[in-house]
ModelCIF file with pLDDT and N, C-alpha, C, O atoms, coordinates in Angstrom:
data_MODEL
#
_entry.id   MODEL 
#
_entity.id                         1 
_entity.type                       polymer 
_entity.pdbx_number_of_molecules   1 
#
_entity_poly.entity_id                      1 
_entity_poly.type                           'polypeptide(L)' 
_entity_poly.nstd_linkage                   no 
_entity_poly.nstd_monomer                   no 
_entity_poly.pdbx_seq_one_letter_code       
;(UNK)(UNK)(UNK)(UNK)(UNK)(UNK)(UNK)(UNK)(UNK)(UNK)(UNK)(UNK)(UNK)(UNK)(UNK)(UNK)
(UNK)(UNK)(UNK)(UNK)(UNK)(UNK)(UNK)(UNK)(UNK)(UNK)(UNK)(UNK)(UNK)(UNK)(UNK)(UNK)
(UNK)(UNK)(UNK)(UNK)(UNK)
;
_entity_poly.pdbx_seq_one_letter_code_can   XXXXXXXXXXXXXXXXXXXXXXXXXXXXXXXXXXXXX 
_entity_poly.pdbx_strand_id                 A 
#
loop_
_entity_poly_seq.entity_id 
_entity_poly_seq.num 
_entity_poly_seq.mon_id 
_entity_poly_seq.hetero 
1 1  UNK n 
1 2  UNK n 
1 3  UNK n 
1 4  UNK n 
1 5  UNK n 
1 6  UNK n 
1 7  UNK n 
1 8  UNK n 
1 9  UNK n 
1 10 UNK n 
1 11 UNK n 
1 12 UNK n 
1 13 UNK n 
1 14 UNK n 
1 15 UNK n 
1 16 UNK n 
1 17 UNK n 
1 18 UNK n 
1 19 UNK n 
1 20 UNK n 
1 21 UNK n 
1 22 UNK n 
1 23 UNK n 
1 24 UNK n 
1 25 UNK n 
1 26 UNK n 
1 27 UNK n 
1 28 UNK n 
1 29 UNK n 
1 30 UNK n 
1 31 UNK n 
1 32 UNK n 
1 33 UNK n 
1 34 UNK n 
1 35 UNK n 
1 36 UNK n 
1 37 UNK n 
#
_struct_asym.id          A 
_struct_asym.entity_id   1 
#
loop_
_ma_qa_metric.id 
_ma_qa_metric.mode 
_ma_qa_metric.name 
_ma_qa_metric.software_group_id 
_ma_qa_metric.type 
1 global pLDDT . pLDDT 
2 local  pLDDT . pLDDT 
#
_ma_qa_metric_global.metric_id      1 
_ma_qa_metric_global.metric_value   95.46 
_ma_qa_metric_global.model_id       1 
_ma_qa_metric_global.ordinal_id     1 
#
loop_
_ma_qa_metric_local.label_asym_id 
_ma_qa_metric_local.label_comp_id 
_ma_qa_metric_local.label_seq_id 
_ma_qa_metric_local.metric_id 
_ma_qa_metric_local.metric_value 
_ma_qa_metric_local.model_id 
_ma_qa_metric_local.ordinal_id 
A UNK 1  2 98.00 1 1  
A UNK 2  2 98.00 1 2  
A UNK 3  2 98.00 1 3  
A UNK 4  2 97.00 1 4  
A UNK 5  2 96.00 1 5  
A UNK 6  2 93.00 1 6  
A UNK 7  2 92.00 1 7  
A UNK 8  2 90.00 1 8  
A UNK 9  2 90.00 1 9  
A UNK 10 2 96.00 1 10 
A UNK 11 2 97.00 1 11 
A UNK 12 2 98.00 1 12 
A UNK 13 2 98.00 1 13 
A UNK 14 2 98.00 1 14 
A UNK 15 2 98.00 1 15 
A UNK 16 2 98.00 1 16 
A UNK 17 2 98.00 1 17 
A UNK 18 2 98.00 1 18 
A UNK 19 2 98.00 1 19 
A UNK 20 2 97.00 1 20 
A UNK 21 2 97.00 1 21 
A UNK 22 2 98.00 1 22 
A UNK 23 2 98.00 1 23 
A UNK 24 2 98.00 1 24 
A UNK 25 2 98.00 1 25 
A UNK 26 2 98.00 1 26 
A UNK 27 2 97.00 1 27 
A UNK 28 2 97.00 1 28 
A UNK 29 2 96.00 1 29 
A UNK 30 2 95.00 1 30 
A UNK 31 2 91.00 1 31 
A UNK 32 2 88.00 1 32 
A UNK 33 2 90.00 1 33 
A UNK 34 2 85.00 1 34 
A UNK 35 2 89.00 1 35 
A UNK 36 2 95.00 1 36 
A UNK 37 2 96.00 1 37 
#
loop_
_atom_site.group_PDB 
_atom_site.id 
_atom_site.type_symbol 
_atom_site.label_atom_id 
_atom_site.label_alt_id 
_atom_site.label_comp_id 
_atom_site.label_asym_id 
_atom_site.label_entity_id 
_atom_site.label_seq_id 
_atom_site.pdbx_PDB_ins_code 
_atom_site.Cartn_x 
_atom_site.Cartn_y 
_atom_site.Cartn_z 
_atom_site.occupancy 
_atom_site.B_iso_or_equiv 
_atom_site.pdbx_formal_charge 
_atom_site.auth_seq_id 
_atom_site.auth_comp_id 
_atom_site.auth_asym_id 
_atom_site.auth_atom_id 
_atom_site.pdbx_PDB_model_num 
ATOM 1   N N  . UNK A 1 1  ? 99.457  103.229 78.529 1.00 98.00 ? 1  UNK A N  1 
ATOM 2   C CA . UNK A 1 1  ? 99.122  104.575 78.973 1.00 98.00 ? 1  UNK A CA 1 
ATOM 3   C C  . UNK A 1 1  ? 100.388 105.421 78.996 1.00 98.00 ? 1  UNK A C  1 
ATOM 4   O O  . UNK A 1 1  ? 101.396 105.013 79.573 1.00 98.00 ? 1  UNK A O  1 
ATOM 5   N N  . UNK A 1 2  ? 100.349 106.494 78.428 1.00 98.00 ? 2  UNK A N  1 
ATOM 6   C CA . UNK A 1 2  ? 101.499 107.818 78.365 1.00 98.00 ? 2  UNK A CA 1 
ATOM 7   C C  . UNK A 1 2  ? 101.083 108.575 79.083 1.00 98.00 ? 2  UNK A C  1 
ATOM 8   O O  . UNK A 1 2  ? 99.876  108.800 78.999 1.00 98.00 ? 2  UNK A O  1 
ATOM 9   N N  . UNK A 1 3  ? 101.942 109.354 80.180 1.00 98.00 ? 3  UNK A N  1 
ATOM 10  C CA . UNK A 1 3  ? 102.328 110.406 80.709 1.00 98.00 ? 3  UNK A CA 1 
ATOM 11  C C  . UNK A 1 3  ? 103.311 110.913 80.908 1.00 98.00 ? 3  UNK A C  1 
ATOM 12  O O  . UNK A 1 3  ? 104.436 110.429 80.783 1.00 98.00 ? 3  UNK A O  1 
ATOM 13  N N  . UNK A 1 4  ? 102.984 112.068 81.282 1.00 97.00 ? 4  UNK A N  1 
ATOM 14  C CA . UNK A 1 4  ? 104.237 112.849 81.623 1.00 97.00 ? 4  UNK A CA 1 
ATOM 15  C C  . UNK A 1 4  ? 104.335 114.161 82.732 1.00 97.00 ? 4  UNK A C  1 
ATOM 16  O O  . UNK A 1 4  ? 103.303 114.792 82.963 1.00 97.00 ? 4  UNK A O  1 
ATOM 17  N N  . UNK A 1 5  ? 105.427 114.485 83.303 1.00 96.00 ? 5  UNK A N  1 
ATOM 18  C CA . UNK A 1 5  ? 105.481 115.009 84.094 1.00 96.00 ? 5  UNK A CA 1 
ATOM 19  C C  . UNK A 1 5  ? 106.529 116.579 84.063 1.00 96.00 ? 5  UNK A C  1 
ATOM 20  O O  . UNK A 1 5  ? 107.700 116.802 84.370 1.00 96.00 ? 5  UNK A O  1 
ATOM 21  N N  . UNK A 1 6  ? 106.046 116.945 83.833 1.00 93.00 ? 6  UNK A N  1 
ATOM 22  C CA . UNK A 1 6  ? 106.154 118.173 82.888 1.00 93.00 ? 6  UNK A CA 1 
ATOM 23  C C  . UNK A 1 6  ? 107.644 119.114 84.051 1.00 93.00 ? 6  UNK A C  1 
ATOM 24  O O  . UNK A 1 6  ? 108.636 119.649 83.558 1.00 93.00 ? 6  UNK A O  1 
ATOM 25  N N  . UNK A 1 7  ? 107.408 119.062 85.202 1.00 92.00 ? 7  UNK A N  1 
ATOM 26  C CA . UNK A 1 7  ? 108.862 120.014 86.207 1.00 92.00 ? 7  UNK A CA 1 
ATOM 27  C C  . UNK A 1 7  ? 110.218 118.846 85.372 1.00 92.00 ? 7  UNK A C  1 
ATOM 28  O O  . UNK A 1 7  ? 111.350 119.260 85.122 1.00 92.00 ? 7  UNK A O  1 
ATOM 29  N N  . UNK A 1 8  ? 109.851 117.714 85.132 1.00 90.00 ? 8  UNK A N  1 
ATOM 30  C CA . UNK A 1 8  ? 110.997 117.329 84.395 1.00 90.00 ? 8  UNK A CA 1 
ATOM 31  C C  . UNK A 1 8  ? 111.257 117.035 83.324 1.00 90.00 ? 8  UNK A C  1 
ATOM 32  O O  . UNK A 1 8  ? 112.384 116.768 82.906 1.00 90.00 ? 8  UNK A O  1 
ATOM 33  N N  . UNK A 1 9  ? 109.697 117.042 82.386 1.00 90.00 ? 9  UNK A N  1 
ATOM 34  C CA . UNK A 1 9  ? 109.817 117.032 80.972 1.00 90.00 ? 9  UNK A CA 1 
ATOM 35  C C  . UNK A 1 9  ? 110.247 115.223 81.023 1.00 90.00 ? 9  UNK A C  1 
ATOM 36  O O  . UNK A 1 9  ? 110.931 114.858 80.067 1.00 90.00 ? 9  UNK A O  1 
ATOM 37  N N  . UNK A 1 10 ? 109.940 114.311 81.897 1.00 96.00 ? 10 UNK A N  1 
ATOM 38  C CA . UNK A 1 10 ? 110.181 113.097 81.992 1.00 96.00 ? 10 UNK A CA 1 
ATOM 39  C C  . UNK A 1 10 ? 108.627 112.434 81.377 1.00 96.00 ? 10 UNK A C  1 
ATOM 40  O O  . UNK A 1 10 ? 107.542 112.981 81.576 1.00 96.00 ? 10 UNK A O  1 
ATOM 41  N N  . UNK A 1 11 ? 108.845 111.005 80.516 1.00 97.00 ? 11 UNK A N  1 
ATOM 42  C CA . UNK A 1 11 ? 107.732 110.925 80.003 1.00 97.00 ? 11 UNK A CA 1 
ATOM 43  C C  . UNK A 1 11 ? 107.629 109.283 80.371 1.00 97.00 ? 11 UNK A C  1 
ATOM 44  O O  . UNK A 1 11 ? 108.508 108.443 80.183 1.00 97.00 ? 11 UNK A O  1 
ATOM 45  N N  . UNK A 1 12 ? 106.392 109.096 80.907 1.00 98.00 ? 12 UNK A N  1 
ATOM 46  C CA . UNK A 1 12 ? 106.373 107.110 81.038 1.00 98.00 ? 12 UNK A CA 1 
ATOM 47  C C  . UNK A 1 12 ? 105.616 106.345 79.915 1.00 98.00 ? 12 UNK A C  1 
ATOM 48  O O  . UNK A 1 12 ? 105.023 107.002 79.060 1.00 98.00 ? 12 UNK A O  1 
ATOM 49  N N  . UNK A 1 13 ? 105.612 105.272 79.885 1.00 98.00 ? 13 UNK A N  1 
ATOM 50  C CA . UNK A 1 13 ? 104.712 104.462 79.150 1.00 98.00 ? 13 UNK A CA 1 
ATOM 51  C C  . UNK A 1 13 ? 104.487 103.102 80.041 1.00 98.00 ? 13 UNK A C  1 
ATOM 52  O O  . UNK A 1 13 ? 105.396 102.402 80.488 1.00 98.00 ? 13 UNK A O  1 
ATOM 53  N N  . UNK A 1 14 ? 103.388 102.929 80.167 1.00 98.00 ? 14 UNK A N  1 
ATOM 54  C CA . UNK A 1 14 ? 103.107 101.797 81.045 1.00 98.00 ? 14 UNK A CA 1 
ATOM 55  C C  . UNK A 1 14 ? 102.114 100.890 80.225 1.00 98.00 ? 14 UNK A C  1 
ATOM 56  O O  . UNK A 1 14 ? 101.029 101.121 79.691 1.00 98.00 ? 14 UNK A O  1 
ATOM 57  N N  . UNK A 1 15 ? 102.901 99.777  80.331 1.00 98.00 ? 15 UNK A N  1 
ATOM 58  C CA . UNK A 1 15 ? 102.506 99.077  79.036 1.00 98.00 ? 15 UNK A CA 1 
ATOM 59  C C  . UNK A 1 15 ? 101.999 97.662  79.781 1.00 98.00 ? 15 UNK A C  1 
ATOM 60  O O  . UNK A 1 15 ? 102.630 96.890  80.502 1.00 98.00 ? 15 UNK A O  1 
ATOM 61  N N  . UNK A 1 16 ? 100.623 97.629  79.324 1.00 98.00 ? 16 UNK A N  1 
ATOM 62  C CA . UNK A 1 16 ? 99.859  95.968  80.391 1.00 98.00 ? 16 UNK A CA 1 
ATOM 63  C C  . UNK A 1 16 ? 99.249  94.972  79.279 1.00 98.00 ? 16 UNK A C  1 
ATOM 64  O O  . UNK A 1 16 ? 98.952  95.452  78.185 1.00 98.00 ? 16 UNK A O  1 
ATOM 65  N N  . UNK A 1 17 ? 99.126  94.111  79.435 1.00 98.00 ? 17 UNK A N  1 
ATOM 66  C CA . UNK A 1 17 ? 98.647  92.836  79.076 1.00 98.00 ? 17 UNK A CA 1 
ATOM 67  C C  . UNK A 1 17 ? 99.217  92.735  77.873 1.00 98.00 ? 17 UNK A C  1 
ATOM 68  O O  . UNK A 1 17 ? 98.485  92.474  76.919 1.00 98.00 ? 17 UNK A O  1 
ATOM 69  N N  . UNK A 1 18 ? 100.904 92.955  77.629 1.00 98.00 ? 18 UNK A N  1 
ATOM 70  C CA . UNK A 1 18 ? 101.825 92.647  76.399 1.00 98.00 ? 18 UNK A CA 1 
ATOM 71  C C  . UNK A 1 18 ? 101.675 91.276  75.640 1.00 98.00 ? 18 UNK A C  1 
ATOM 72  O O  . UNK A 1 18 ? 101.595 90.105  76.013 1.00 98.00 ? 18 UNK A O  1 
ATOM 73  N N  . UNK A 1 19 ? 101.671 91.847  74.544 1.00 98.00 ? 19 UNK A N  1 
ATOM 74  C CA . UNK A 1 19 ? 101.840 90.448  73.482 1.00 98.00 ? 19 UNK A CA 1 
ATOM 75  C C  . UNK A 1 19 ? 102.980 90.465  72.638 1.00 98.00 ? 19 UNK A C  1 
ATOM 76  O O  . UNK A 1 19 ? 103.605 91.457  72.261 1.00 98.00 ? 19 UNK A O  1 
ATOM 77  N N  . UNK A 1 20 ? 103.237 89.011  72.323 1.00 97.00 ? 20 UNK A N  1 
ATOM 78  C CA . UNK A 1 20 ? 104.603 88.845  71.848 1.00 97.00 ? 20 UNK A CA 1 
ATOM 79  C C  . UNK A 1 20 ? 104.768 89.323  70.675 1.00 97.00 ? 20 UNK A C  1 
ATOM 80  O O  . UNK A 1 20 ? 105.874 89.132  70.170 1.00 97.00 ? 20 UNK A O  1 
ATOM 81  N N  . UNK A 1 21 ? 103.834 90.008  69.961 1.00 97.00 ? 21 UNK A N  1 
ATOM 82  C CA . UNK A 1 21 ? 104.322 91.062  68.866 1.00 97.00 ? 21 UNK A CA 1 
ATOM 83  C C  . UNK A 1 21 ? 104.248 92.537  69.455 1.00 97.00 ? 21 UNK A C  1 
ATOM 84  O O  . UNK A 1 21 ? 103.881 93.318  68.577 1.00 97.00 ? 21 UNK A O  1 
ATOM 85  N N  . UNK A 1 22 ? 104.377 92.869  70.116 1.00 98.00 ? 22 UNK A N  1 
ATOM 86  C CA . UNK A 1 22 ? 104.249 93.939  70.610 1.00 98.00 ? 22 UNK A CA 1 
ATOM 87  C C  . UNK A 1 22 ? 106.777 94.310  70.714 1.00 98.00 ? 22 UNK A C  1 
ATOM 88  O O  . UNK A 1 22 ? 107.395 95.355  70.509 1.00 98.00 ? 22 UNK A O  1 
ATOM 89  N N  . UNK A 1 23 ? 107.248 93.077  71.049 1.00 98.00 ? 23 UNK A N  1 
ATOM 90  C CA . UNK A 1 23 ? 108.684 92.597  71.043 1.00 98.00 ? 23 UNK A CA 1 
ATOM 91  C C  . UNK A 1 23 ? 109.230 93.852  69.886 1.00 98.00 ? 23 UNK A C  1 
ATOM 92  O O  . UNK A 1 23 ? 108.777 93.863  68.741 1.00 98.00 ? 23 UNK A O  1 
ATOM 93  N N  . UNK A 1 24 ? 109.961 94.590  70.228 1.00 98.00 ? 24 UNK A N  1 
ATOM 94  C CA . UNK A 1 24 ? 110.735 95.818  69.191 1.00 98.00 ? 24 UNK A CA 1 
ATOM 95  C C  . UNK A 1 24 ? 111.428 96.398  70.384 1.00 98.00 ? 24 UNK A C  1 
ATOM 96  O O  . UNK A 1 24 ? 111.371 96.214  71.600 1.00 98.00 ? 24 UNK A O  1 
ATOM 97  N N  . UNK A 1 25 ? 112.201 97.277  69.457 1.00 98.00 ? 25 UNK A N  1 
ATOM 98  C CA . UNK A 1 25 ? 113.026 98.103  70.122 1.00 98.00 ? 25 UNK A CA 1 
ATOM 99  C C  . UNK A 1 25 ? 112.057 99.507  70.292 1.00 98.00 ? 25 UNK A C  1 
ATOM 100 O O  . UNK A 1 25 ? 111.473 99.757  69.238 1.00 98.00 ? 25 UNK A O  1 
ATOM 101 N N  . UNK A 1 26 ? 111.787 100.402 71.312 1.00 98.00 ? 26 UNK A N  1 
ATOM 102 C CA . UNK A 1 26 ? 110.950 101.160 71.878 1.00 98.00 ? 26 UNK A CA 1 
ATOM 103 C C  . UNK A 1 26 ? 112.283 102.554 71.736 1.00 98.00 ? 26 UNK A C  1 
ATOM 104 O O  . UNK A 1 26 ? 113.413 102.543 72.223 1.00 98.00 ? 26 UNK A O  1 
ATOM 105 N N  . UNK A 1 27 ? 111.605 103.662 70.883 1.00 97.00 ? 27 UNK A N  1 
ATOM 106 C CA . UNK A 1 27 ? 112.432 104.861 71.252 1.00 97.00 ? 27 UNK A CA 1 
ATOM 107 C C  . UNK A 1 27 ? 111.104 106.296 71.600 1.00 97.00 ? 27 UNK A C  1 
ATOM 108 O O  . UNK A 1 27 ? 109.932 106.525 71.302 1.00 97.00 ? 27 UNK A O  1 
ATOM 109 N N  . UNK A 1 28 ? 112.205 106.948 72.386 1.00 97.00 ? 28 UNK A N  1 
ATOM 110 C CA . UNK A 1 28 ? 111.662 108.098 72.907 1.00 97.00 ? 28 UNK A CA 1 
ATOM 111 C C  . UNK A 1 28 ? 111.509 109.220 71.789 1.00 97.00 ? 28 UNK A C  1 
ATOM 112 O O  . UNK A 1 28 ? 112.684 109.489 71.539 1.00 97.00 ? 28 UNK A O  1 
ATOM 113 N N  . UNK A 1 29 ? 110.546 110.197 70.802 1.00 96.00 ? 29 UNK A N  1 
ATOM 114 C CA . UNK A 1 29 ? 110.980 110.831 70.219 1.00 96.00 ? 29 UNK A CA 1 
ATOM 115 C C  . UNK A 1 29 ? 110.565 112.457 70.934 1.00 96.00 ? 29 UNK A C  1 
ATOM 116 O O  . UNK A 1 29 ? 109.865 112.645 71.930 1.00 96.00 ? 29 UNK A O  1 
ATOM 117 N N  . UNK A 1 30 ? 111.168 113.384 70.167 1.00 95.00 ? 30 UNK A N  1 
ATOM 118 C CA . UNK A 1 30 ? 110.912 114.863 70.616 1.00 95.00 ? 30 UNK A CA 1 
ATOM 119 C C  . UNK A 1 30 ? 110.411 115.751 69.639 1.00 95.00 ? 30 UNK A C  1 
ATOM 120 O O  . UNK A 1 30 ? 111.010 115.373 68.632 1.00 95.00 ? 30 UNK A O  1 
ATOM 121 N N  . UNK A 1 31 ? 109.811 116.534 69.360 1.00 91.00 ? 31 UNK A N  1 
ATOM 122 C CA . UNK A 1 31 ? 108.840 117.168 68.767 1.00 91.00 ? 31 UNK A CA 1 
ATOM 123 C C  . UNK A 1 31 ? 107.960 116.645 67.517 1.00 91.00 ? 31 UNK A C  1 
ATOM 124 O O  . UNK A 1 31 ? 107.765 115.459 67.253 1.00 91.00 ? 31 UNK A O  1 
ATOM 125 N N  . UNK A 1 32 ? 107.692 117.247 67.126 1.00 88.00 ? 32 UNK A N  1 
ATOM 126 C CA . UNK A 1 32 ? 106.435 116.486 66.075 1.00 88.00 ? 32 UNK A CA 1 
ATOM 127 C C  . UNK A 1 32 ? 106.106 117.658 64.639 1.00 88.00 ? 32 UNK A C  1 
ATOM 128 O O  . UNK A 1 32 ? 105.779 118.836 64.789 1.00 88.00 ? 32 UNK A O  1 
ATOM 129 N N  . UNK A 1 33 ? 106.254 117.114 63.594 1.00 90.00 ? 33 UNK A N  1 
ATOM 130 C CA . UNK A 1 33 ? 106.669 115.353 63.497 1.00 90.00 ? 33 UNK A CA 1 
ATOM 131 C C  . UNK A 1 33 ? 107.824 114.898 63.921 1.00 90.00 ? 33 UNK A C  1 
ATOM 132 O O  . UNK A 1 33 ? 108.736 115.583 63.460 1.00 90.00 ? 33 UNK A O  1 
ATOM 133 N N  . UNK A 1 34 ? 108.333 113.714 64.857 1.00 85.00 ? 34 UNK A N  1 
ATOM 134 C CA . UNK A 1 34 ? 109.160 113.512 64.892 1.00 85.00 ? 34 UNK A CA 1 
ATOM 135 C C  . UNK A 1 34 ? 110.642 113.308 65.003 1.00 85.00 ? 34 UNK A C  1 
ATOM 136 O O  . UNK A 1 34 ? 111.151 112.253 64.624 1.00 85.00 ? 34 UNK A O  1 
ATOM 137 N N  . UNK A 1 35 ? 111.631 114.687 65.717 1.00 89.00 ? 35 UNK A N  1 
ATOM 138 C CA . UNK A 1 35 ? 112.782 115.016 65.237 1.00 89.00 ? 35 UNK A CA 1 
ATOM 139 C C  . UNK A 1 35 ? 114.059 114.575 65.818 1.00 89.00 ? 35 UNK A C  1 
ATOM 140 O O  . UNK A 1 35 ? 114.965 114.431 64.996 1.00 89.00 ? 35 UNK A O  1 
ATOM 141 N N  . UNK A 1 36 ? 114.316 114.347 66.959 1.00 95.00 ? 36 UNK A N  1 
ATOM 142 C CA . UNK A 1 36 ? 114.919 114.047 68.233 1.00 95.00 ? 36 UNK A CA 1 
ATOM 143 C C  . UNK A 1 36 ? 114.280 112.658 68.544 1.00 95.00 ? 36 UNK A C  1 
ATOM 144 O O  . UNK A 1 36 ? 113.070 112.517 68.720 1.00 95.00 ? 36 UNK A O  1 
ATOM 145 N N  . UNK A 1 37 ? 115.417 111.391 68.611 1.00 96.00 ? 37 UNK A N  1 
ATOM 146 C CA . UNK A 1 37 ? 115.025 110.095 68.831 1.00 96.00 ? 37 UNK A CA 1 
ATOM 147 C C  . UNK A 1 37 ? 116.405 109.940 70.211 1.00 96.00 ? 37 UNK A C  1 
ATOM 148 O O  . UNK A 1 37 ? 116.546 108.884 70.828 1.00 96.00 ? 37 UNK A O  1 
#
C-alpha cells in the first residue's frame, strides 16, 4: 500500500506478506514519467 502525506510531500510503502523475489533495491522516483530517483 502507497501513501502519502502531502504538508510534507513524504511518501510510504508498506509492504506485507513479502516474498523472496520481491529482494531488490527499492528507489523513490519524482514526477512521471519518471525523472528524479
Amino acid at each position: 500500500t502507497v501513501s502519502r502525506d502531502n504538508t510534507n510531500n513524504t511518501v510510504a510503502l508498506q509492504m506485507n506478506d513479502l516474498k523472496i523475489e520481491d529482494t531488490a533495491v527499492y528507489y523513490c522516483s519524482a514526477g512521471w514519467p519518471a525523472f528524479f530517483w
